[in-house]
C-alpha atoms as a PDB file:
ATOM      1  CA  UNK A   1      47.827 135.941  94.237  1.00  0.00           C
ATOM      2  CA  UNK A   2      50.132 139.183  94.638  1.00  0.00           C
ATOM      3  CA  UNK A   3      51.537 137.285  98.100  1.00  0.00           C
ATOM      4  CA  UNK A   4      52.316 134.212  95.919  1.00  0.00           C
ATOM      5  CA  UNK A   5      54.173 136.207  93.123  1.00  0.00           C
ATOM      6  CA  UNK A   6      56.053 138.484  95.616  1.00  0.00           C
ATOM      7  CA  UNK A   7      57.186 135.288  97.133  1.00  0.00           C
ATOM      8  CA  UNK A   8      58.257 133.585  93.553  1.00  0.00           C
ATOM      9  CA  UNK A   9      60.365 136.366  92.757  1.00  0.00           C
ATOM     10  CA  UNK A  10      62.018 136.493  96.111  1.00  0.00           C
ATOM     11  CA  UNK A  11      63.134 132.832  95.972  1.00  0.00           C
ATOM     12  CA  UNK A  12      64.102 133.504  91.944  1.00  0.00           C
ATOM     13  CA  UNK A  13      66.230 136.430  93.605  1.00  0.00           C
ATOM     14  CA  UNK A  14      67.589 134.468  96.663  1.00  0.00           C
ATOM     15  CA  UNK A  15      69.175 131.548  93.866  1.00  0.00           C
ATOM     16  CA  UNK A  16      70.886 134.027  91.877  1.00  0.00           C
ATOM     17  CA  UNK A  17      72.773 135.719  94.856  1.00  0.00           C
ATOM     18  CA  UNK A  18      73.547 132.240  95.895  1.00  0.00           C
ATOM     19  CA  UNK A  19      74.680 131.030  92.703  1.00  0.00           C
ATOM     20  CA  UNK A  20      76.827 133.649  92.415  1.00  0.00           C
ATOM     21  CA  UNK A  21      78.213 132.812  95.404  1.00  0.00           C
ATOM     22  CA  UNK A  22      78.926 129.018  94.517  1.00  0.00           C
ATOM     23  CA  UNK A  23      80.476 129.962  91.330  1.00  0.00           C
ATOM     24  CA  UNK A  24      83.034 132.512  93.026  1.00  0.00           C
ATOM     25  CA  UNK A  25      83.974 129.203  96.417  1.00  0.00           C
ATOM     26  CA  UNK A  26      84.478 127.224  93.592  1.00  0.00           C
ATOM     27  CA  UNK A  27      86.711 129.362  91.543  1.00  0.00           C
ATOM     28  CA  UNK A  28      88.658 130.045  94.492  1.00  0.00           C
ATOM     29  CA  UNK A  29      88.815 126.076  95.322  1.00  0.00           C
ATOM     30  CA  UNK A  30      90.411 125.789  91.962  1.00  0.00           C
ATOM     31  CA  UNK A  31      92.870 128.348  92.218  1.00  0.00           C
ATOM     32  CA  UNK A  32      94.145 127.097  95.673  1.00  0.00           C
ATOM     33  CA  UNK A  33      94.696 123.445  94.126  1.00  0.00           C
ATOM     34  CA  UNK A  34      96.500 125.126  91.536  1.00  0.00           C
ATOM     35  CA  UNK A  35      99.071 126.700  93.892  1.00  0.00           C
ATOM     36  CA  UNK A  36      99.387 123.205  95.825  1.00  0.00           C
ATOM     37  CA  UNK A  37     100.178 120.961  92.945  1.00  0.00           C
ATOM     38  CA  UNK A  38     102.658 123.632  91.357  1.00  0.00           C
ATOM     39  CA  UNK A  39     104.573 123.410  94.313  1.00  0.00           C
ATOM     40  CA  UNK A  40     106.911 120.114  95.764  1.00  0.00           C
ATOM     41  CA  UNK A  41     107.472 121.661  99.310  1.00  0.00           C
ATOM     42  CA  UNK A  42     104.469 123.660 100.529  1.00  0.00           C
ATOM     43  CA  UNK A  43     106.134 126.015 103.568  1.00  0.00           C
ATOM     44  CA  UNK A  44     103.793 125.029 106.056  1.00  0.00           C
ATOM     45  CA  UNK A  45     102.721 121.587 105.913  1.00  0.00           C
ATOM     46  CA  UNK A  46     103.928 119.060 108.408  1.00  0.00           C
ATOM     47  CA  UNK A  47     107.001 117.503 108.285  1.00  0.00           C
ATOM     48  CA  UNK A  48     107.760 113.607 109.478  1.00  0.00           C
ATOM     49  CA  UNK A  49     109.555 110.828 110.100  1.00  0.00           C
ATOM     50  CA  UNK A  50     109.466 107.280 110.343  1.00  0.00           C
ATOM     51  CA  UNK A  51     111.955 104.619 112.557  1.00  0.00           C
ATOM     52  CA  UNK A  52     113.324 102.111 109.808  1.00  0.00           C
ATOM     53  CA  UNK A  53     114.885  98.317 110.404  1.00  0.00           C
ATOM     54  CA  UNK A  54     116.988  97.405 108.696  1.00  0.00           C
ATOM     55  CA  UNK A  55     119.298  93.997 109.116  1.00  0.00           C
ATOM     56  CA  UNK A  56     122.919  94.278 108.397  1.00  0.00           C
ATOM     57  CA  UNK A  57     123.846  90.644 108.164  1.00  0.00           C
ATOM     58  CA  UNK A  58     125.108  88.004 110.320  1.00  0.00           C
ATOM     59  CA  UNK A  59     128.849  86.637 110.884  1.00  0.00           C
ATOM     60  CA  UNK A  60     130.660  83.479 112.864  1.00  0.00           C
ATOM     61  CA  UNK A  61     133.784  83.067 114.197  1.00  0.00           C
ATOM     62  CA  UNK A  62     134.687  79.338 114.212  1.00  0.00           C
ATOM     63  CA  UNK A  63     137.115  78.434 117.377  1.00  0.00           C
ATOM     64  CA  UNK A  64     138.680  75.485 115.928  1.00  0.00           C
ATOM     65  CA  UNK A  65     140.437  77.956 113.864  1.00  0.00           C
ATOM     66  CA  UNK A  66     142.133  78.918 116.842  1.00  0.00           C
ATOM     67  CA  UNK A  67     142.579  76.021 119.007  1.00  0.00           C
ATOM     68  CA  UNK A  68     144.999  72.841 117.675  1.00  0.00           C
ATOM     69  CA  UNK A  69     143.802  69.098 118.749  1.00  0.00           C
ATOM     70  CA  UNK A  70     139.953  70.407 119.514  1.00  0.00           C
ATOM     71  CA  UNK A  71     140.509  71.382 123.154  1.00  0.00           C
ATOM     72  CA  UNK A  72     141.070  74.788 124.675  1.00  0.00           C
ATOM     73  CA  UNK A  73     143.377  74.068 127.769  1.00  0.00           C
ATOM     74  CA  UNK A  74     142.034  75.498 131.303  1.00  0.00           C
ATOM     75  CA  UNK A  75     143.604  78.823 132.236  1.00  0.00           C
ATOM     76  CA  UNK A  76     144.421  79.757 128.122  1.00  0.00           C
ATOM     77  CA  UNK A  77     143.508  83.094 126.543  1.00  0.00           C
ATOM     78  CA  UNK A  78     143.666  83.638 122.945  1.00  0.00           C
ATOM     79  CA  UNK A  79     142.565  85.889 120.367  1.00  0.00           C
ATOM     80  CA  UNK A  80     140.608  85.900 118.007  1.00  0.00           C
ATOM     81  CA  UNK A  81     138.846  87.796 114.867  1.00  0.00           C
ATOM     82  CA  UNK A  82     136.391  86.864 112.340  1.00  0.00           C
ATOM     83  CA  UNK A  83     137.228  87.515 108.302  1.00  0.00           C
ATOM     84  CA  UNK A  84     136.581  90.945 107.529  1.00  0.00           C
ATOM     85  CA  UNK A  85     133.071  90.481 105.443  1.00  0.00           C
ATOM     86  CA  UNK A  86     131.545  92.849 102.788  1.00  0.00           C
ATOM     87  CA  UNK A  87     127.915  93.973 103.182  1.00  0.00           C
ATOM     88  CA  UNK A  88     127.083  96.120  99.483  1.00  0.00           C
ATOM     89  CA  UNK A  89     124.751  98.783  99.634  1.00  0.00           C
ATOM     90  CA  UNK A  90     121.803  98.991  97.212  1.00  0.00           C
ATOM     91  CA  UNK A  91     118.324  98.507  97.329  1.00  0.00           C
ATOM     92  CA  UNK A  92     115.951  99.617 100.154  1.00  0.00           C
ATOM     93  CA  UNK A  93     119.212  99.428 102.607  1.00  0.00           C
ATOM     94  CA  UNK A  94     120.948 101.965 100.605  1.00  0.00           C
ATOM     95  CA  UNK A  95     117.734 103.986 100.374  1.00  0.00           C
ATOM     96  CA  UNK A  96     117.124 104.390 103.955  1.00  0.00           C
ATOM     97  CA  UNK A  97     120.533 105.193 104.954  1.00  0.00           C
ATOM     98  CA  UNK A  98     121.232 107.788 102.761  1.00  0.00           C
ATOM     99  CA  UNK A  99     117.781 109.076 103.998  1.00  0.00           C
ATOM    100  CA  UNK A 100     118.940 109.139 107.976  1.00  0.00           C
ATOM    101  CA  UNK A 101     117.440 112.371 109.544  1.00  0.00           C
ATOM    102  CA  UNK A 102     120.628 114.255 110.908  1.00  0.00           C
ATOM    103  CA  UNK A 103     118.445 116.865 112.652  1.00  0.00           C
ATOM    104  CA  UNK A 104     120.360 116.901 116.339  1.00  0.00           C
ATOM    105  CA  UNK A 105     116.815 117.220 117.657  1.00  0.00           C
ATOM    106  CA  UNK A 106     115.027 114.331 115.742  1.00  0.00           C
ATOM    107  CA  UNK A 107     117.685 112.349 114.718  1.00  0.00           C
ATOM    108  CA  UNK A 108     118.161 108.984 116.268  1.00  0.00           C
ATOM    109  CA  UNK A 109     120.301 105.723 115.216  1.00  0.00           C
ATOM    110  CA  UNK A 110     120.458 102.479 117.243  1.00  0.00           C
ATOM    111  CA  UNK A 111     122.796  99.383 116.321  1.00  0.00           C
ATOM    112  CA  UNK A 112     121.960  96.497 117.856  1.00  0.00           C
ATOM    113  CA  UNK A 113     124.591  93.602 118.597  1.00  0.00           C
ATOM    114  CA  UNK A 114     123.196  90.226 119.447  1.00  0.00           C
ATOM    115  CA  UNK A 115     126.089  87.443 120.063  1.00  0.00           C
ATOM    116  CA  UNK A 116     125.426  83.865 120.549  1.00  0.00           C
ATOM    117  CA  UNK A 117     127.846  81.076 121.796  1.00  0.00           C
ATOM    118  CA  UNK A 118     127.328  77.719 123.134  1.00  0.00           C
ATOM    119  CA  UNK A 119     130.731  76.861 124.183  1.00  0.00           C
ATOM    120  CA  UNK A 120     131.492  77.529 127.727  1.00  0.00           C
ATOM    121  CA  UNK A 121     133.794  80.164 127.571  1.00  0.00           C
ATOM    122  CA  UNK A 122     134.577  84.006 128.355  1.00  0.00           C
ATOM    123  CA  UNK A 123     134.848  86.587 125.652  1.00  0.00           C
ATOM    124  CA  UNK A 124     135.463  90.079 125.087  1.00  0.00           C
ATOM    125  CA  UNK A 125     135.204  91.375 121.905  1.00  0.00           C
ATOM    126  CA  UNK A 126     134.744  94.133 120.014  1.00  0.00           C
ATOM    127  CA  UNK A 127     132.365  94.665 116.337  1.00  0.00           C
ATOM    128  CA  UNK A 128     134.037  97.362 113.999  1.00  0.00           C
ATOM    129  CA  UNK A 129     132.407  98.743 110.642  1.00  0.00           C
ATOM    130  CA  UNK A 130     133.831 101.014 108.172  1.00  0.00           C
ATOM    131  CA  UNK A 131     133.140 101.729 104.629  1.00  0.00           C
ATOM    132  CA  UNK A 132     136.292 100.495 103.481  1.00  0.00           C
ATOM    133  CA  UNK A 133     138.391  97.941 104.235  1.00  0.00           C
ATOM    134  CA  UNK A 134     141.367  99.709 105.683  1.00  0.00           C
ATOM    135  CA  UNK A 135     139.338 101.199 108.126  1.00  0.00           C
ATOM    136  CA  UNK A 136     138.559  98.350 110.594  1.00  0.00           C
ATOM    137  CA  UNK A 137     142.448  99.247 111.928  1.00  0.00           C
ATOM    138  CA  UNK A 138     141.180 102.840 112.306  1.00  0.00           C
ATOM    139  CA  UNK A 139     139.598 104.302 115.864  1.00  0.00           C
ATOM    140  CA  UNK A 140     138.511 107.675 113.770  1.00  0.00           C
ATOM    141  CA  UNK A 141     136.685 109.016 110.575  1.00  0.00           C
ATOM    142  CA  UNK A 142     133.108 107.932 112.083  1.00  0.00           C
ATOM    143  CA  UNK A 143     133.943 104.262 111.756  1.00  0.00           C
ATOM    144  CA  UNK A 144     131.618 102.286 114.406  1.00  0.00           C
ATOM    145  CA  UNK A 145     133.372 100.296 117.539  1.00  0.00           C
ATOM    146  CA  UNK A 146     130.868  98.320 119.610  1.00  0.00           C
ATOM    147  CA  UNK A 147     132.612  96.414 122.630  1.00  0.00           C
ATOM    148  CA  UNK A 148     130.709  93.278 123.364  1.00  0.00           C
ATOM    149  CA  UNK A 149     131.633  90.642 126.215  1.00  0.00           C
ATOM    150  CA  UNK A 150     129.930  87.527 127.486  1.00  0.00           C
ATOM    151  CA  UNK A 151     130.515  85.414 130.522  1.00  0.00           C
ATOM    152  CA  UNK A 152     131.341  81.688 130.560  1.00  0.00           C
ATOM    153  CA  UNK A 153     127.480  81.148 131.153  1.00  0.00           C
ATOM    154  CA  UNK A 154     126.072  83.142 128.832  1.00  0.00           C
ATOM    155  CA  UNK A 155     124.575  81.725 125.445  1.00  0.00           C
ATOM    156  CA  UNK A 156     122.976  84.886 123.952  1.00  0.00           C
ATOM    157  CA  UNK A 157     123.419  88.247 124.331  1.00  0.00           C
ATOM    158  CA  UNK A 158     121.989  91.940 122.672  1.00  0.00           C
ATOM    159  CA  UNK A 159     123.132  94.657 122.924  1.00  0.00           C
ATOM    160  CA  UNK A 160     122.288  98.516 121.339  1.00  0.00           C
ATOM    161  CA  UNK A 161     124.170 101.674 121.006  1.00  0.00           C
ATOM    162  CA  UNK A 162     122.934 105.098 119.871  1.00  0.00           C
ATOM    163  CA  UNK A 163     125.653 106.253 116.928  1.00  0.00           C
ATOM    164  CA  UNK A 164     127.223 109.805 117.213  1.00  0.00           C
ATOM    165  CA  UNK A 165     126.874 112.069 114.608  1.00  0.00           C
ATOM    166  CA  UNK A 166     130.042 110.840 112.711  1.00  0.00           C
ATOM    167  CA  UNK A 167     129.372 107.772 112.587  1.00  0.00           C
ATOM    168  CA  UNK A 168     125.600 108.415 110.684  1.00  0.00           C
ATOM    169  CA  UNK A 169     127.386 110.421 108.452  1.00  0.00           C
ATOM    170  CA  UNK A 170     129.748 107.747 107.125  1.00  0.00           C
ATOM    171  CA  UNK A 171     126.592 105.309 106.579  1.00  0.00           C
ATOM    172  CA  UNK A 172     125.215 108.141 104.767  1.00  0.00           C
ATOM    173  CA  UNK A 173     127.776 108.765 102.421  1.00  0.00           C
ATOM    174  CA  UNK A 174     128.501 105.133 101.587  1.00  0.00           C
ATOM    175  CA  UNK A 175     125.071 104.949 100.999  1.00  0.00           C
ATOM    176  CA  UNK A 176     125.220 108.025  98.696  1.00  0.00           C
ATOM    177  CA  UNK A 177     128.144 106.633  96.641  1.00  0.00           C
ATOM    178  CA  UNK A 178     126.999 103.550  96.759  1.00  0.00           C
ATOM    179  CA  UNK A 179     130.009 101.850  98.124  1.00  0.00           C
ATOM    180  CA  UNK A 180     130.009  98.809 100.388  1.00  0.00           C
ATOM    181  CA  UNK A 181     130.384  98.340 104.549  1.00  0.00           C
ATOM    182  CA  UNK A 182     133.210  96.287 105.862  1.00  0.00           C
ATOM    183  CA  UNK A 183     132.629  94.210 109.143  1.00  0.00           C
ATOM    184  CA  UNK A 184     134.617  92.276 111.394  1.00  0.00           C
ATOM    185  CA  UNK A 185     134.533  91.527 115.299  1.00  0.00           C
ATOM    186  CA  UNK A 186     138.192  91.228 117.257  1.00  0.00           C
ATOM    187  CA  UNK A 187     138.884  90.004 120.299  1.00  0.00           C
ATOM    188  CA  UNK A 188     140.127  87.339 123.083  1.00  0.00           C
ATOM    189  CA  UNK A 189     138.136  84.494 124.361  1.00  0.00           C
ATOM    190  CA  UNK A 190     139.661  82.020 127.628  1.00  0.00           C
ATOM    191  CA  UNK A 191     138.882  79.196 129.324  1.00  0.00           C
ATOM    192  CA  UNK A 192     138.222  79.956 133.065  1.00  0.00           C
ATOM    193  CA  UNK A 193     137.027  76.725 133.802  1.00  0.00           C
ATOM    194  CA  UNK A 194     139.516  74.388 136.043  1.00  0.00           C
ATOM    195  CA  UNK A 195     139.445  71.639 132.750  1.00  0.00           C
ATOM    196  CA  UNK A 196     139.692  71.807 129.090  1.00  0.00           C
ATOM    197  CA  UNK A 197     137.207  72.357 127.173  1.00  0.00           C
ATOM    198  CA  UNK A 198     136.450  70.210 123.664  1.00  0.00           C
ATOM    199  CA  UNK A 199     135.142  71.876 120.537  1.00  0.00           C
ATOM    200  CA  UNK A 200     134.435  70.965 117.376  1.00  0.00           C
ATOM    201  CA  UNK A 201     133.429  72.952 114.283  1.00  0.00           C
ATOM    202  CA  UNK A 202     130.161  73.456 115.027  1.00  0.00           C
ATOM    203  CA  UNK A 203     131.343  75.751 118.084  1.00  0.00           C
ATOM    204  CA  UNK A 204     131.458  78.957 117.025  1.00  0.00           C
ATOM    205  CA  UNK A 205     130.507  82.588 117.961  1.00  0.00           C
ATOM    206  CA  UNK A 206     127.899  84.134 115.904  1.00  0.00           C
ATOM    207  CA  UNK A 207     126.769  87.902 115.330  1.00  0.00           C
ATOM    208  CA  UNK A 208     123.749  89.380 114.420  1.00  0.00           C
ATOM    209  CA  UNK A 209     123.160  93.146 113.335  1.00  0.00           C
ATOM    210  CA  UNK A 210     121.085  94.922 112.434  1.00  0.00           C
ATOM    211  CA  UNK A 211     120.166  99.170 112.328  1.00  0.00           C
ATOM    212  CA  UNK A 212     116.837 101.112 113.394  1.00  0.00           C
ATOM    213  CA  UNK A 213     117.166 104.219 111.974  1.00  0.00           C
ATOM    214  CA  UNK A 214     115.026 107.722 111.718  1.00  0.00           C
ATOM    215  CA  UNK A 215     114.510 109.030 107.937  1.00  0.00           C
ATOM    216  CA  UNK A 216     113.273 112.021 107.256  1.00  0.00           C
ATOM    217  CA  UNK A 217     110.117 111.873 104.945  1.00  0.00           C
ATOM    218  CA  UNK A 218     109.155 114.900 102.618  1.00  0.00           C
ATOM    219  CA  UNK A 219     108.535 115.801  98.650  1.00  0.00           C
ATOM    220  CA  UNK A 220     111.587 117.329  97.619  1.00  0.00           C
ATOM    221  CA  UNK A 221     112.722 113.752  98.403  1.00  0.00           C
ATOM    222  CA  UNK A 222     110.437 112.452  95.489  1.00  0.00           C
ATOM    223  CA  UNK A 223     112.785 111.580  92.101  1.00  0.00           C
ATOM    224  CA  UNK A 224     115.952 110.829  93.604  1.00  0.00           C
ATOM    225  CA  UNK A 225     117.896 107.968  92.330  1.00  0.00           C
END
Protein backbone atom coordinates (compact mmCIF):
# COMPACT_ATOMS: atom_id res chain seq x y z
CA UNK A 1 0.00 0.00 0.00
CA UNK A 2 2.81 2.63 1.08
CA UNK A 3 4.76 1.41 -2.42
CA UNK A 4 1.51 2.21 -4.33
CA UNK A 5 1.02 5.75 -2.74
CA UNK A 6 4.77 6.67 -2.97
CA UNK A 7 4.39 5.83 -6.57
CA UNK A 8 0.95 8.00 -7.06
CA UNK A 9 2.51 10.95 -5.77
CA UNK A 10 5.62 10.60 -7.83
CA UNK A 11 3.70 10.45 -11.14
CA UNK A 12 1.25 13.49 -9.61
CA UNK A 13 4.79 15.24 -9.16
CA UNK A 14 6.38 14.17 -12.53
CA UNK A 15 2.98 15.98 -14.52
CA UNK A 16 3.34 19.13 -12.80
CA UNK A 17 7.12 19.64 -13.65
CA UNK A 18 6.12 18.66 -17.09
CA UNK A 19 3.28 20.84 -17.39
CA UNK A 20 5.15 23.51 -16.44
CA UNK A 21 7.34 22.84 -18.95
CA UNK A 22 4.66 22.70 -21.86
CA UNK A 23 3.18 25.87 -20.76
CA UNK A 24 6.65 27.83 -20.83
CA UNK A 25 7.60 25.84 -25.13
CA UNK A 26 4.42 27.09 -25.82
CA UNK A 27 4.69 30.58 -24.60
CA UNK A 28 7.88 30.84 -26.24
CA UNK A 29 6.27 29.33 -29.65
CA UNK A 30 3.95 32.25 -29.43
CA UNK A 31 6.29 34.87 -28.90
CA UNK A 32 8.58 33.74 -31.84
CA UNK A 33 5.42 33.86 -34.31
CA UNK A 34 4.89 37.15 -33.01
CA UNK A 35 8.31 38.48 -34.08
CA UNK A 36 7.87 36.68 -37.63
CA UNK A 37 4.57 38.11 -38.65
CA UNK A 38 5.56 41.73 -37.34
CA UNK A 39 8.23 41.68 -39.65
CA UNK A 40 8.08 41.81 -43.94
CA UNK A 41 11.85 40.91 -44.42
CA UNK A 42 13.13 38.49 -41.77
CA UNK A 43 17.28 38.99 -42.03
CA UNK A 44 17.99 35.53 -42.48
CA UNK A 45 15.60 33.69 -44.46
CA UNK A 46 16.39 32.61 -47.97
CA UNK A 47 16.23 34.67 -50.73
CA UNK A 48 15.10 33.48 -54.54
CA UNK A 49 14.47 33.75 -57.83
CA UNK A 50 12.58 32.47 -60.56
CA UNK A 51 13.42 32.52 -64.74
CA UNK A 52 10.23 34.26 -66.32
CA UNK A 53 8.92 34.05 -70.25
CA UNK A 54 7.65 36.34 -71.40
CA UNK A 55 6.63 36.93 -75.37
CA UNK A 56 7.22 40.29 -76.81
CA UNK A 57 5.19 40.05 -79.96
CA UNK A 58 5.67 39.15 -83.45
CA UNK A 59 6.33 41.45 -86.69
CA UNK A 60 6.52 40.92 -90.79
CA UNK A 61 8.16 42.62 -93.27
CA UNK A 62 6.26 42.20 -96.58
CA UNK A 63 8.83 42.25 -99.76
CA UNK A 64 6.44 43.35 -102.27
CA UNK A 65 6.76 46.57 -100.55
CA UNK A 66 10.06 46.70 -101.85
CA UNK A 67 10.18 45.06 -105.11
CA UNK A 68 7.97 46.72 -108.29
CA UNK A 69 6.31 44.06 -110.90
CA UNK A 70 6.61 40.98 -108.15
CA UNK A 71 10.13 39.86 -109.10
CA UNK A 72 13.42 40.57 -107.40
CA UNK A 73 16.01 40.62 -110.35
CA UNK A 74 19.19 38.17 -109.90
CA UNK A 75 22.26 39.96 -108.57
CA UNK A 76 19.85 43.01 -106.73
CA UNK A 77 20.32 44.11 -103.12
CA UNK A 78 17.91 46.24 -101.42
CA UNK A 79 16.92 47.37 -98.15
CA UNK A 80 14.58 47.01 -96.20
CA UNK A 81 12.78 47.78 -92.63
CA UNK A 82 9.63 46.82 -91.07
CA UNK A 83 7.13 49.76 -89.49
CA UNK A 84 8.34 50.69 -86.25
CA UNK A 85 5.51 48.80 -83.95
CA UNK A 86 4.42 49.66 -80.33
CA UNK A 87 4.39 46.88 -77.70
CA UNK A 88 2.56 48.77 -74.23
CA UNK A 89 3.58 47.63 -71.03
CA UNK A 90 1.03 46.57 -68.39
CA UNK A 91 -0.10 43.57 -66.95
CA UNK A 92 2.07 40.56 -65.93
CA UNK A 93 4.73 41.86 -68.73
CA UNK A 94 5.13 45.05 -66.97
CA UNK A 95 5.25 43.21 -63.65
CA UNK A 96 8.07 41.01 -64.38
CA UNK A 97 10.23 43.48 -65.97
CA UNK A 98 10.23 45.95 -63.54
CA UNK A 99 10.99 42.94 -61.20
CA UNK A 100 14.40 41.85 -63.28
CA UNK A 101 17.07 40.83 -60.64
CA UNK A 102 20.07 43.27 -61.42
CA UNK A 103 22.33 41.42 -58.95
CA UNK A 104 25.71 41.08 -61.35
CA UNK A 105 25.95 37.65 -59.73
CA UNK A 106 22.32 36.32 -60.23
CA UNK A 107 21.11 38.37 -62.76
CA UNK A 108 20.48 36.93 -66.15
CA UNK A 109 18.37 38.19 -69.35
CA UNK A 110 18.10 36.29 -72.66
CA UNK A 111 16.24 37.69 -75.90
CA UNK A 112 15.52 35.36 -78.22
CA UNK A 113 15.14 36.20 -82.09
CA UNK A 114 13.46 33.62 -84.23
CA UNK A 115 13.11 34.77 -88.11
CA UNK A 116 11.24 32.90 -90.65
CA UNK A 117 11.24 33.35 -94.52
CA UNK A 118 10.19 31.23 -97.29
CA UNK A 119 11.43 33.16 -100.15
CA UNK A 120 14.75 32.16 -101.40
CA UNK A 121 16.78 34.89 -100.57
CA UNK A 122 19.81 36.29 -98.37
CA UNK A 123 19.30 38.68 -95.54
CA UNK A 124 21.05 40.53 -93.00
CA UNK A 125 19.28 42.35 -90.67
CA UNK A 126 19.29 43.79 -87.62
CA UNK A 127 16.12 43.93 -84.55
CA UNK A 128 16.33 47.29 -82.51
CA UNK A 129 14.11 48.12 -79.32
CA UNK A 130 13.90 51.23 -77.42
CA UNK A 131 11.40 52.70 -75.16
CA UNK A 132 10.66 55.45 -77.33
CA UNK A 133 10.34 55.96 -80.67
CA UNK A 134 13.28 58.15 -81.46
CA UNK A 135 15.47 55.73 -80.18
CA UNK A 136 15.51 52.96 -82.87
CA UNK A 137 18.11 55.68 -84.76
CA UNK A 138 20.14 55.56 -81.51
CA UNK A 139 23.29 52.92 -80.92
CA UNK A 140 23.33 54.15 -76.99
CA UNK A 141 21.15 54.73 -73.79
CA UNK A 142 20.71 50.75 -73.29
CA UNK A 143 18.57 50.47 -76.38
CA UNK A 144 18.84 46.64 -77.65
CA UNK A 145 20.57 45.84 -81.28
CA UNK A 146 20.35 42.16 -82.24
CA UNK A 147 22.04 41.43 -85.76
CA UNK A 148 20.28 38.57 -87.40
CA UNK A 149 21.20 37.05 -90.97
CA UNK A 150 19.92 34.08 -92.91
CA UNK A 151 21.19 32.35 -95.98
CA UNK A 152 19.29 31.85 -99.25
CA UNK A 153 18.39 28.29 -97.83
CA UNK A 154 17.37 28.95 -94.69
CA UNK A 155 13.54 29.06 -93.68
CA UNK A 156 13.78 29.50 -89.87
CA UNK A 157 16.14 30.69 -87.71
CA UNK A 158 16.60 31.52 -83.52
CA UNK A 159 18.68 33.14 -82.17
CA UNK A 160 19.46 34.45 -78.19
CA UNK A 161 21.54 37.10 -76.68
CA UNK A 162 22.31 37.73 -72.99
CA UNK A 163 21.45 41.77 -72.44
CA UNK A 164 24.15 43.97 -70.70
CA UNK A 165 23.36 45.72 -67.81
CA UNK A 166 22.05 48.86 -69.70
CA UNK A 167 20.00 47.45 -71.62
CA UNK A 168 17.88 45.59 -68.40
CA UNK A 169 17.80 48.78 -66.98
CA UNK A 170 15.88 50.54 -69.75
CA UNK A 171 13.19 47.54 -69.71
CA UNK A 172 13.06 48.23 -66.15
CA UNK A 173 12.31 51.68 -66.14
CA UNK A 174 9.77 51.58 -68.96
CA UNK A 175 8.28 49.07 -67.05
CA UNK A 176 8.32 51.31 -63.93
CA UNK A 177 6.73 54.28 -65.75
CA UNK A 178 4.73 52.36 -67.52
CA UNK A 179 5.62 53.56 -70.93
CA UNK A 180 5.60 51.47 -74.09
CA UNK A 181 8.63 49.50 -76.23
CA UNK A 182 9.23 50.47 -79.79
CA UNK A 183 10.39 47.68 -82.30
CA UNK A 184 11.55 47.54 -85.68
CA UNK A 185 14.10 45.24 -87.68
CA UNK A 186 16.43 47.08 -90.60
CA UNK A 187 18.25 45.70 -93.05
CA UNK A 188 19.19 44.46 -96.79
CA UNK A 189 17.99 41.34 -98.37
CA UNK A 190 19.49 40.13 -102.30
CA UNK A 191 18.95 37.78 -104.67
CA UNK A 192 22.09 35.56 -105.17
CA UNK A 193 20.46 33.24 -107.26
CA UNK A 194 21.51 33.38 -111.20
CA UNK A 195 17.37 34.17 -111.99
CA UNK A 196 14.72 36.29 -110.60
CA UNK A 197 12.89 35.45 -108.14
CA UNK A 198 8.74 35.98 -108.02
CA UNK A 199 6.94 37.05 -104.88
CA UNK A 200 3.79 37.82 -103.99
CA UNK A 201 2.28 39.20 -100.77
CA UNK A 202 2.26 36.35 -98.94
CA UNK A 203 6.26 36.44 -98.99
CA UNK A 204 7.33 38.05 -96.22
CA UNK A 205 9.89 37.92 -93.33
CA UNK A 206 8.49 37.35 -89.99
CA UNK A 207 9.92 37.89 -86.32
CA UNK A 208 9.25 36.38 -83.25
CA UNK A 209 10.43 37.61 -79.67
CA UNK A 210 10.20 36.95 -76.88
CA UNK A 211 12.33 37.56 -73.14
CA UNK A 212 13.36 34.94 -70.31
CA UNK A 213 14.16 36.88 -67.59
CA UNK A 214 15.40 36.36 -63.70
CA UNK A 215 13.11 38.28 -61.00
CA UNK A 216 13.98 38.55 -57.82
CA UNK A 217 11.25 37.16 -55.38
CA UNK A 218 10.95 38.50 -51.69
CA UNK A 219 8.25 40.32 -49.16
CA UNK A 220 9.17 43.76 -49.24
CA UNK A 221 8.01 43.18 -52.84
CA UNK A 222 4.40 42.44 -51.51
CA UNK A 223 1.92 45.79 -52.12
CA UNK A 224 3.51 47.34 -54.95
CA UNK A 225 1.40 48.68 -57.66
Amino acid sequence: MKNTNHANKYLENLSEKLGRKVLRATGLCAILVSAFTSCKDVPFMPRWDIDTYMPLGTSAVYLNDFFTFGLIPSGISAKISSVPKKYEMYGALRDALRSIETDSARARTVLTLSFAKRTPIYTTDTLFISSDSSGLNNYGKGNIIFPISLETTDTLKTDSIILPQESINMLQNAAGMGNPLWIQTRGYVSNQSSSSIKITSADSMNVNLDVTARIFVSQSREGQQ
